[in-house]
C-alpha atoms as a PDB file:
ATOM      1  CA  UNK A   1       0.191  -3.352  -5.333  1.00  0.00           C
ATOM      2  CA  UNK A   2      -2.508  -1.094  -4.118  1.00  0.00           C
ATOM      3  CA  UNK A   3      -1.740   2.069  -2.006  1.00  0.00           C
ATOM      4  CA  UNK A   4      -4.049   4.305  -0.405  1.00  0.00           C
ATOM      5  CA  UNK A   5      -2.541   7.380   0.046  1.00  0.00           C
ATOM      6  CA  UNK A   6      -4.652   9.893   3.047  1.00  0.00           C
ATOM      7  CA  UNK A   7      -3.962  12.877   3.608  1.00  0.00           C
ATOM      8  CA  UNK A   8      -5.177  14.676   6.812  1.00  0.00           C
ATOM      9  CA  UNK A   9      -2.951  17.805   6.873  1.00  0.00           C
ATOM     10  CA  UNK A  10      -4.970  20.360   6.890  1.00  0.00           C
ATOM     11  CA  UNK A  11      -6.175  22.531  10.221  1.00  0.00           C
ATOM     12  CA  UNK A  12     -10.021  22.873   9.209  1.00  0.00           C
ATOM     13  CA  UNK A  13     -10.490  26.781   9.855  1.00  0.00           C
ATOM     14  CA  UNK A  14     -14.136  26.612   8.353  1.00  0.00           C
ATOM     15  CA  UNK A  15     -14.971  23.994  10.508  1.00  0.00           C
ATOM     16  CA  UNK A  16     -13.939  26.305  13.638  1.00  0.00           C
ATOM     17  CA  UNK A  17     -13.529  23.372  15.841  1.00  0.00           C
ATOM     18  CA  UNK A  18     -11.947  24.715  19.254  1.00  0.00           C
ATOM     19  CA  UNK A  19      -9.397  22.458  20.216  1.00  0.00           C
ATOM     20  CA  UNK A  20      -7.886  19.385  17.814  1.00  0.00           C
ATOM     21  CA  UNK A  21      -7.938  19.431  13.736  1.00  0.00           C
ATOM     22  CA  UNK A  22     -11.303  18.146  12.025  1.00  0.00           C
ATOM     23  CA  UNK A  23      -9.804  15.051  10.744  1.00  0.00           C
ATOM     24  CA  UNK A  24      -9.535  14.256  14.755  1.00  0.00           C
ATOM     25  CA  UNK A  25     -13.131  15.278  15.862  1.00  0.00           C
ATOM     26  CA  UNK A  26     -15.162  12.478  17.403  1.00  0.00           C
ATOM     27  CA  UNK A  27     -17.870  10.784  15.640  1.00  0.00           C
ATOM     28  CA  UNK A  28     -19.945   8.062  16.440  1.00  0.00           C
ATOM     29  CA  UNK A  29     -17.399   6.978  19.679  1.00  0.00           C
ATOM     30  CA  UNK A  30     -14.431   7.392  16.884  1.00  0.00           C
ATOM     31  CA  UNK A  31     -12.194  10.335  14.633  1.00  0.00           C
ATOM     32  CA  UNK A  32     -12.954  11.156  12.119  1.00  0.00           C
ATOM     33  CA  UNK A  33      -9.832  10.153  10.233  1.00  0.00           C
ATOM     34  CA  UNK A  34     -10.006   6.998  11.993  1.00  0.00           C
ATOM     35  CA  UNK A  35     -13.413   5.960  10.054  1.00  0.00           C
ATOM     36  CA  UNK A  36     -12.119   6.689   6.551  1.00  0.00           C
ATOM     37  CA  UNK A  37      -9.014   4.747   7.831  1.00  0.00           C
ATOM     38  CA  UNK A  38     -10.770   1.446   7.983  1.00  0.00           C
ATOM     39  CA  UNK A  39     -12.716   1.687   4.950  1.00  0.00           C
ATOM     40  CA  UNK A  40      -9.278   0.624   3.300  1.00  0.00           C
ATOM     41  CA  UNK A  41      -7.771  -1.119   6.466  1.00  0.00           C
ATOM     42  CA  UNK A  42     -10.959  -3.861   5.513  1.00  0.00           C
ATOM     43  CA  UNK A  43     -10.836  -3.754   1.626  1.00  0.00           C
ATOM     44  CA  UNK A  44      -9.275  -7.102   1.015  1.00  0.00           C
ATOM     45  CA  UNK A  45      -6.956  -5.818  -2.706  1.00  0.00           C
ATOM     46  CA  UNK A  46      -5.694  -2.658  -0.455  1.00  0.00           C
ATOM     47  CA  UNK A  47      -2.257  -3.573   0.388  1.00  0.00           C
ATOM     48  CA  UNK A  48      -0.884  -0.667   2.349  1.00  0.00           C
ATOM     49  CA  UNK A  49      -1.932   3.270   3.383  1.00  0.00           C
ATOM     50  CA  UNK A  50      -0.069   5.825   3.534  1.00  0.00           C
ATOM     51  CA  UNK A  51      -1.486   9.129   5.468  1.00  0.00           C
ATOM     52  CA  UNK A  52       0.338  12.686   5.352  1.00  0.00           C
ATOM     53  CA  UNK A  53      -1.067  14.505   8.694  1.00  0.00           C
ATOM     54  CA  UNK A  54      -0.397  17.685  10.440  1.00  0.00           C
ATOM     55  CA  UNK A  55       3.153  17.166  11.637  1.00  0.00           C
ATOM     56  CA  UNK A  56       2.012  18.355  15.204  1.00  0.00           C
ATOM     57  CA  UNK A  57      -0.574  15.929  15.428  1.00  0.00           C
ATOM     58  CA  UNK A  58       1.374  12.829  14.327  1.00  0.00           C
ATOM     59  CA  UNK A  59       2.107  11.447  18.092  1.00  0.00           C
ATOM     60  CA  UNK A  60      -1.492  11.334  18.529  1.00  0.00           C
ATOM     61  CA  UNK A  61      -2.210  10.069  15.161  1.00  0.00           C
ATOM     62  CA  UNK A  62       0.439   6.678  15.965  1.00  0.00           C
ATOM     63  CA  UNK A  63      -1.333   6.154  19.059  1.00  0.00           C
ATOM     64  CA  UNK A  64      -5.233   6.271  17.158  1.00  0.00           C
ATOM     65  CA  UNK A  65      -3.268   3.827  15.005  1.00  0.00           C
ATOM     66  CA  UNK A  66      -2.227   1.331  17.814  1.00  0.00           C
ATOM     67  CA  UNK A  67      -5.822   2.125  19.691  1.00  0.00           C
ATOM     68  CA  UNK A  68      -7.767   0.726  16.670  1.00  0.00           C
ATOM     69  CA  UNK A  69      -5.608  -1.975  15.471  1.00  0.00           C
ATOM     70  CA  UNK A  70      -4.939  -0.470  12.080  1.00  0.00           C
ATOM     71  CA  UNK A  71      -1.829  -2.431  10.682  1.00  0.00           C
ATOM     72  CA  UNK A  72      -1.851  -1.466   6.665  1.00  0.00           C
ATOM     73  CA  UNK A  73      -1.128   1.931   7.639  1.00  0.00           C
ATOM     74  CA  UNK A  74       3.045   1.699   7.044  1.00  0.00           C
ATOM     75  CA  UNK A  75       4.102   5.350   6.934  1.00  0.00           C
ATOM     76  CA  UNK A  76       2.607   8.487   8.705  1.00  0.00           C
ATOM     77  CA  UNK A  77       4.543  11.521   7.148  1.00  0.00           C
ATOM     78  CA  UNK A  78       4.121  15.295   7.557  1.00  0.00           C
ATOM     79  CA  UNK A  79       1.856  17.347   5.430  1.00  0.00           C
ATOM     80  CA  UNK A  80       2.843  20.126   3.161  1.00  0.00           C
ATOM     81  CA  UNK A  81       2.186  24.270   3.493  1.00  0.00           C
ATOM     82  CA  UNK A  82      -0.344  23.033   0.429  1.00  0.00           C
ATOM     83  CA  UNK A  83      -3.002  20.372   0.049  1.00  0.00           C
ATOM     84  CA  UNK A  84      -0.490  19.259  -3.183  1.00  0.00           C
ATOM     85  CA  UNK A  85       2.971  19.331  -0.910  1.00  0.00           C
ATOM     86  CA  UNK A  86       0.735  16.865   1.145  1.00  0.00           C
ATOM     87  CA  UNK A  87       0.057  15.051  -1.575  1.00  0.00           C
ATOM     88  CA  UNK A  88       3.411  14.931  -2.994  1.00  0.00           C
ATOM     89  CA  UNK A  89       4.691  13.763   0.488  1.00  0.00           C
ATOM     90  CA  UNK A  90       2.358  11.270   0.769  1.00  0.00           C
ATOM     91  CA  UNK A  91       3.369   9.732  -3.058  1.00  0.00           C
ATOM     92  CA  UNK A  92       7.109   9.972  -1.862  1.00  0.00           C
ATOM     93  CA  UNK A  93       6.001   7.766   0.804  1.00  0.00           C
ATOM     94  CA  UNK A  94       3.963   5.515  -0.949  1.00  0.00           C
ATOM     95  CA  UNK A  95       7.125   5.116  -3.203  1.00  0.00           C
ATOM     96  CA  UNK A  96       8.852   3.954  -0.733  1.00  0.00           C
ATOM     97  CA  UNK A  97       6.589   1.302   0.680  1.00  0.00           C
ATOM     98  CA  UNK A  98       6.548   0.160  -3.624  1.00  0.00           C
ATOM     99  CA  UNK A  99       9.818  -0.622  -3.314  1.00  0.00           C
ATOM    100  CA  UNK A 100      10.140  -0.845  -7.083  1.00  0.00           C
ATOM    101  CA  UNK A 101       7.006  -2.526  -7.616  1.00  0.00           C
ATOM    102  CA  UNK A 102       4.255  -1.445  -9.699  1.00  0.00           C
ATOM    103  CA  UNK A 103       1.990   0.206  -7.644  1.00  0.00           C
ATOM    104  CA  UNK A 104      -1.632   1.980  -8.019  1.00  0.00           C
ATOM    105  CA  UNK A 105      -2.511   4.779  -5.554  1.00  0.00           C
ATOM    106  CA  UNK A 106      -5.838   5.860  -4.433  1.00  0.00           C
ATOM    107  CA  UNK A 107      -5.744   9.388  -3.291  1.00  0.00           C
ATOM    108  CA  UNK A 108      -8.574  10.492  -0.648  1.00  0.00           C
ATOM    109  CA  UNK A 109      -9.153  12.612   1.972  1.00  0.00           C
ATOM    110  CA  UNK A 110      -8.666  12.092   5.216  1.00  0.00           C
ATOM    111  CA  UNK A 111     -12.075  13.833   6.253  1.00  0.00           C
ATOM    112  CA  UNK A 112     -14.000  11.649   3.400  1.00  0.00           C
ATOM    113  CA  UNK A 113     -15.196   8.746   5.260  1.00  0.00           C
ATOM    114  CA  UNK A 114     -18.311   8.017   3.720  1.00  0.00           C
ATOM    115  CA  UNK A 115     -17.346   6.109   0.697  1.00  0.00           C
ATOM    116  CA  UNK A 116     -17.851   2.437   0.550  1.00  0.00           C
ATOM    117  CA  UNK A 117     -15.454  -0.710  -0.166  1.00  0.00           C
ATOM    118  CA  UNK A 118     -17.713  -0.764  -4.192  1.00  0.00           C
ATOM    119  CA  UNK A 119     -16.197   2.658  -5.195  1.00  0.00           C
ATOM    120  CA  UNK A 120     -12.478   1.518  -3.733  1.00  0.00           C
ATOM    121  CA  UNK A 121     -12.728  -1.403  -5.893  1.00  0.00           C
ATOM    122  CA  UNK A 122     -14.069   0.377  -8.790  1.00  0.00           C
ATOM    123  CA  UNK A 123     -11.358   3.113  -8.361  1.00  0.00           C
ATOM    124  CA  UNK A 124      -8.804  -0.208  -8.879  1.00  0.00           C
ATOM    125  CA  UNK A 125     -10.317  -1.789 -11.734  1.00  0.00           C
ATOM    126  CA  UNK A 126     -10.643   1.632 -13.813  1.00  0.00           C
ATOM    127  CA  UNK A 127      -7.027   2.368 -13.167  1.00  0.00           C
ATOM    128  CA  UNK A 128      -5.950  -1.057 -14.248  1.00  0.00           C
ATOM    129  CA  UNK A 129      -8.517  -0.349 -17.456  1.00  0.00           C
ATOM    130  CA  UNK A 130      -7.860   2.625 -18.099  1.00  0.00           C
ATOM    131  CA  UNK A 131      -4.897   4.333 -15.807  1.00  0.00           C
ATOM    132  CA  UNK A 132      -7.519   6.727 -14.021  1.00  0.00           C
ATOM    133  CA  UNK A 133     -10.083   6.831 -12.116  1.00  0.00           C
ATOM    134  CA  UNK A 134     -11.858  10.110 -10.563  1.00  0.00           C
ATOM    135  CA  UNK A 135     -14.692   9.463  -8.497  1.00  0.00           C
ATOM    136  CA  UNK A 136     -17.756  11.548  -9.167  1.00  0.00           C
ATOM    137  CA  UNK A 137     -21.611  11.964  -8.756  1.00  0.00           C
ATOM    138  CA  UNK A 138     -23.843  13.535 -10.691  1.00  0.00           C
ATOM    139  CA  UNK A 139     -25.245  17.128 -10.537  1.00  0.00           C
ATOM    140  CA  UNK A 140     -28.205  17.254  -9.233  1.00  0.00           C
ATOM    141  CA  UNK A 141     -28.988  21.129  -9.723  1.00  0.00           C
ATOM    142  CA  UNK A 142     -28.138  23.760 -12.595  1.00  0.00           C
ATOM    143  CA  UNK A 143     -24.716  24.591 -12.723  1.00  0.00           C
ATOM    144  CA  UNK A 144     -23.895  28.610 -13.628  1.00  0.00           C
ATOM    145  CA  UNK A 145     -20.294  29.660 -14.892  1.00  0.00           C
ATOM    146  CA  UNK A 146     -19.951  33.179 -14.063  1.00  0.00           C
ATOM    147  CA  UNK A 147     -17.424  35.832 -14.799  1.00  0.00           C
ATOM    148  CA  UNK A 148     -16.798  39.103 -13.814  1.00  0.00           C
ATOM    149  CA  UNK A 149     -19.679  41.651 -11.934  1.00  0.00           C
ATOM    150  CA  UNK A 150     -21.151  38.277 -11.166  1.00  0.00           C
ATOM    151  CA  UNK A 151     -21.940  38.111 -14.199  1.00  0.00           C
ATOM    152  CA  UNK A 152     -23.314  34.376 -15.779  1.00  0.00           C
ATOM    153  CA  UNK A 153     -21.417  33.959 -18.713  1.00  0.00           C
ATOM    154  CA  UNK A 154     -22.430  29.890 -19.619  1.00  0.00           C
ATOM    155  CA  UNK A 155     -25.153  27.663 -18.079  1.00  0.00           C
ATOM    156  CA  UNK A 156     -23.245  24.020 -18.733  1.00  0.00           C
ATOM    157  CA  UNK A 157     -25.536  20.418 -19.963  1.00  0.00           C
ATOM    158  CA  UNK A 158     -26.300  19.618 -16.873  1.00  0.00           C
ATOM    159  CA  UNK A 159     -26.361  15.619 -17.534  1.00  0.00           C
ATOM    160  CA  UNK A 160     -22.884  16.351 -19.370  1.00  0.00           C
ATOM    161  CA  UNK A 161     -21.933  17.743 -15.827  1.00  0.00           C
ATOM    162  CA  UNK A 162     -20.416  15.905 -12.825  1.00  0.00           C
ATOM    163  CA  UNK A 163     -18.640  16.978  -9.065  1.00  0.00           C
ATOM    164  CA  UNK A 164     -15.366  15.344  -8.658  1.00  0.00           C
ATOM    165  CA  UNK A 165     -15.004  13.407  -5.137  1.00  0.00           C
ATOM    166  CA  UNK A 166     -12.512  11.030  -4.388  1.00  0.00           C
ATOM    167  CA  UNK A 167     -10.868   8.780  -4.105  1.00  0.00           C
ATOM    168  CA  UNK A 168      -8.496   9.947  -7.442  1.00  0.00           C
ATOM    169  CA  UNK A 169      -6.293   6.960  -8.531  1.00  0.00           C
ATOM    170  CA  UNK A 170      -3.708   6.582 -10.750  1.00  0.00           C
ATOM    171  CA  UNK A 171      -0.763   4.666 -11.744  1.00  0.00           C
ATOM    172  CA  UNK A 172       2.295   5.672  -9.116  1.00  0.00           C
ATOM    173  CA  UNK A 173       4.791   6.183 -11.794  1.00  0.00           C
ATOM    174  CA  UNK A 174       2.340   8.621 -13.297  1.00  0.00           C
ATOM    175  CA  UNK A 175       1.358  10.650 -10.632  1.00  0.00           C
ATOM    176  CA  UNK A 176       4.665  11.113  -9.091  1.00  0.00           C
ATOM    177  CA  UNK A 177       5.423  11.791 -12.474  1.00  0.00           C
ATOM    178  CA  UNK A 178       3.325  15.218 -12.913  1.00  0.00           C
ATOM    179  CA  UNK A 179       3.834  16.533  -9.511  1.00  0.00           C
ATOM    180  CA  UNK A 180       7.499  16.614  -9.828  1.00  0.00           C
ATOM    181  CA  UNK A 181       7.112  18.167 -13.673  1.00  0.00           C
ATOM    182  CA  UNK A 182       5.150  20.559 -11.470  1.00  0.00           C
ATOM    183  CA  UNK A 183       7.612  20.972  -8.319  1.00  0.00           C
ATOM    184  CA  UNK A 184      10.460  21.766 -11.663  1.00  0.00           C
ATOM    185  CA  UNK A 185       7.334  24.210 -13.294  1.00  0.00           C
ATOM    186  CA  UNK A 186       7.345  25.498  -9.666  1.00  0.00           C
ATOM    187  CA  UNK A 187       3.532  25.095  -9.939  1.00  0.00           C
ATOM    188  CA  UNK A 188       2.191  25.049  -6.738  1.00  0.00           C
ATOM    189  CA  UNK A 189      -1.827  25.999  -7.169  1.00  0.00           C
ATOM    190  CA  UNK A 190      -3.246  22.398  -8.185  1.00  0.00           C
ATOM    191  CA  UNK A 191      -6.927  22.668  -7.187  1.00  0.00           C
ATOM    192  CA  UNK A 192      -6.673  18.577  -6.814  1.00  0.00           C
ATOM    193  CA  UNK A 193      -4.981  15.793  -8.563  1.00  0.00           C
ATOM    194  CA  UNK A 194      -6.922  15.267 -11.612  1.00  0.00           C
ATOM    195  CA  UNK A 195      -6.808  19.016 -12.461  1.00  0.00           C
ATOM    196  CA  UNK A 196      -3.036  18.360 -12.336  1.00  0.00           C
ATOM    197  CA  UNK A 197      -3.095  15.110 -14.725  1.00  0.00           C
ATOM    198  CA  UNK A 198      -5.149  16.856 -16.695  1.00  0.00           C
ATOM    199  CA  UNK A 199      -2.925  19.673 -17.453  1.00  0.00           C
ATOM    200  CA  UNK A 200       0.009  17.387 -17.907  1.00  0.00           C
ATOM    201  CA  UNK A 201      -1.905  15.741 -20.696  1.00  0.00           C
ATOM    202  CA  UNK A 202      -3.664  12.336 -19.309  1.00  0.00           C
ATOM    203  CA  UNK A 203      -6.766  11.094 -20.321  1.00  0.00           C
ATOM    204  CA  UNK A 204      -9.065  10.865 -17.168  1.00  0.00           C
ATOM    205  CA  UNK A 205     -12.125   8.346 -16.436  1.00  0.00           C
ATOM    206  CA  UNK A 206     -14.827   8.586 -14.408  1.00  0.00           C
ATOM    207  CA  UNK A 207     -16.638   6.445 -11.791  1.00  0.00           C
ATOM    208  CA  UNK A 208     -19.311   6.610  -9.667  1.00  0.00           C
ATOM    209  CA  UNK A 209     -19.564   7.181  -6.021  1.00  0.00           C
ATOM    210  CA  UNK A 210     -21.958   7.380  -3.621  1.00  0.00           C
ATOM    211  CA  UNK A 211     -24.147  10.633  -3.142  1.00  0.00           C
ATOM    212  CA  UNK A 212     -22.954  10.435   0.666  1.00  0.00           C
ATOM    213  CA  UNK A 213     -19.117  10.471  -0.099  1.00  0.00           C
ATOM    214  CA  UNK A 214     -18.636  14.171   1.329  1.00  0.00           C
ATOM    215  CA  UNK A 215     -15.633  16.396   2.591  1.00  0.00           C
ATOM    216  CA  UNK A 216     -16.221  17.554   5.934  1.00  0.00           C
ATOM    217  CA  UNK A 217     -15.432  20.735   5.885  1.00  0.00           C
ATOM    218  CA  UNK A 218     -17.707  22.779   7.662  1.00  0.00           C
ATOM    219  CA  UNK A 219     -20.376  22.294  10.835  1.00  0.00           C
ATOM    220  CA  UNK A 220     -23.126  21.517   8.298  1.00  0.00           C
ATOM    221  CA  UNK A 221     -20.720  18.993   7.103  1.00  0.00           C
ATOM    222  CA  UNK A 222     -20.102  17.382  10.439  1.00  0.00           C
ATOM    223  CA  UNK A 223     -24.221  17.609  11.258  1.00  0.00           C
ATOM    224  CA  UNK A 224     -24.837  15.662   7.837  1.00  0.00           C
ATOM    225  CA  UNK A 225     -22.116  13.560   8.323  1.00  0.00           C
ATOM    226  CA  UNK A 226     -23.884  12.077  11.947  1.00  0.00           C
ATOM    227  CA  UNK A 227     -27.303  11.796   9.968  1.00  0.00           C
ATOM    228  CA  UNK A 228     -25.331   9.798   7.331  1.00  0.00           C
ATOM    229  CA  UNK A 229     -23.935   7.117   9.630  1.00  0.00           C
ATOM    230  CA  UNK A 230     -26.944   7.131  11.876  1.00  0.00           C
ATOM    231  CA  UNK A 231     -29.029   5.962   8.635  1.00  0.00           C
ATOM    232  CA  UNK A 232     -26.408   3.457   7.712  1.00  0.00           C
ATOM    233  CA  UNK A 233     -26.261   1.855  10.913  1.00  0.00           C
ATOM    234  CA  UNK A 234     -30.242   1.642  10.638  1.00  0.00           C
ATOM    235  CA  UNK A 235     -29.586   0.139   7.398  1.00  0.00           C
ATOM    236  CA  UNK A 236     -27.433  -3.161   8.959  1.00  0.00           C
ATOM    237  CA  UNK A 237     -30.304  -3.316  11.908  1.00  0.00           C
ATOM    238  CA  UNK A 238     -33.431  -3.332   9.819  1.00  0.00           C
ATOM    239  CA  UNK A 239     -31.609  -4.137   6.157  1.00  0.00           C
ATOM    240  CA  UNK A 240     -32.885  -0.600   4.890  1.00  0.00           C
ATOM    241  CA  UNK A 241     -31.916  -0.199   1.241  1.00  0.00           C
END
C-alpha cells in the first residue's frame, strides 16, 4: 500500500499573505494545496493521502476536498505546534488507514506542487529497493559552510553536493518507528524527516526530482511558482520540451 502523507499545517508568516494560510492561496483558478493534492489523487500505485492541516482551516479544507472531487484523500487531521508533530500526526493517521498492512509513505509538502507523477513513482520503487528515498537536485552554485563571525570554515565538492526536496519516503513501520524513539528522546527539533532517519541510524538513497519541485514559502516563491505552471501549460499546447 502506498500512502501519501501532506502536510499543510503551517501559517506561512514569510509569505505575509493577508487573509487565509499559503497552502490556501489561489493559483491558476485553484489552492495551492489543492494542486499538489492531485498530483497523487492521479498517480495510478497511490492508494490513499493523508494531509495534517491547520486545525482552523480543516472545514474549509473538507469542502476544497468535495469541490474538486478528490476521493484518495481518507483522513484530514490537525497539525502539530512543529512541522515534525505534523508529521507524526499525519503517520498516526496513515497508520490507521494501513490497517495492519504493509504500507510505504511518501512525505511532501503541502505547498510543493510542482513535482511530477516520474519522481512519485521513483520515490516508490527506491523505497521498495532500498527502504528510502529522498528526493533531491543538484547544486547548481558553490556551497560555503560557515561558522562563527561569518566566518567560512569548508567549501564542500560541489558535484558530491545535493538540496533535499521531497517527497521523503520510507517504509511506515520505520518512520513511525524513529519519531516515536524521538517523542520518548523528547526530541522535538528535526529539521525534516531524513535528518531524523539519519540520526536514528538508516541508510538513505537519493533520487532525482525536478529543478521546479519548490516550497513556496515566500512571494518570490509564489511569483516563480505562476511562471512555472504558465510554462508547463505552454508545454501541453505547443509540446515544448
Amino acid at each position: 500500500m502506498n500512502i501519501a502523507v501532506i502536510f499543510a499545517g503551517g501559517v506561512g508568516m514569510r509569505m505575509r499573505s493577508k487573509d487565509r494560510p499559503k497552502q490556501f492561496l489561489n493559483m491558476h483558478g485553484k489552492p495551492i494545496i489543492v494542486h499538489t493534492l492531485e498530483l497523487f489523487e492521479n498517480h495510478p500505485d497511490i492508494d490513499a493521502v493523508v494531509v495534517a492541516c491547520i486545525e482552523d482551516w480543516i472545514p474549509h479544507l473538507q469542502k476544497l476536498l468535495t469541490r474538486y472531487n478528490l476521493k484518495k484523500v481518507k483522513e484530514v487531521v490537525p497539525g502539530g505546534k512543529t512541522g515534525q508533530a505534523s508529521i507524526y500526526n499525519g503517520l498516526c493517521a496513515a497508520e490507521r488507514v494501513a490497517d495492519g498492512k504493509e504500507a510505504i509513505v511518501l512525505i511532501h509538502d503541502g505547498v510543493r506542487p510542482l513535482i511530477r507523477e516520474q519522481t512519485i513513482t521513483d520515490n516508490i520503487n527506491s523505497v521498495k529497493a532500498h527502504g528510502s528515498a529522498i528526493t533531491s537536485v543538484p547544486v547548481k552554485e558553490t556551497v560555503l559552510t560557515v561558522g562563527e563571525d561569518n566566518k567560512i570554515v569548508a567549501i564542500p565538492d560541489r558535484s558530491m553536493s545535493r538540496l533535499a526536496r521531497a517527497p521523503q519516503s520510507f517504509w511506515l513501520k520505520d518512520i513511525l518507528g524513529a519519531h516515536r524513539q524521538a517523542l520518548a528522546e523528547k526530541k522535538g527539533d528535526f529539521i525534516d524527516s531524513c535528518s531524523m532517519m539519519q540520526y536514528y541510524g538508516h541508510q538513505l538513497y537519493l533520487i532525482e526530482g525536478p529543478q521546479e519541485n519548490i516550497k513556496i514559502t515566500t512571494p518570490d516563491d509564489f511569483y516563480t511558482m505562476r511562471a512555472l505552471l504558465d510554462a508547463r501549460e505552454d508545454e501541453q499546447i505547443y509540446g515544448l520540451d
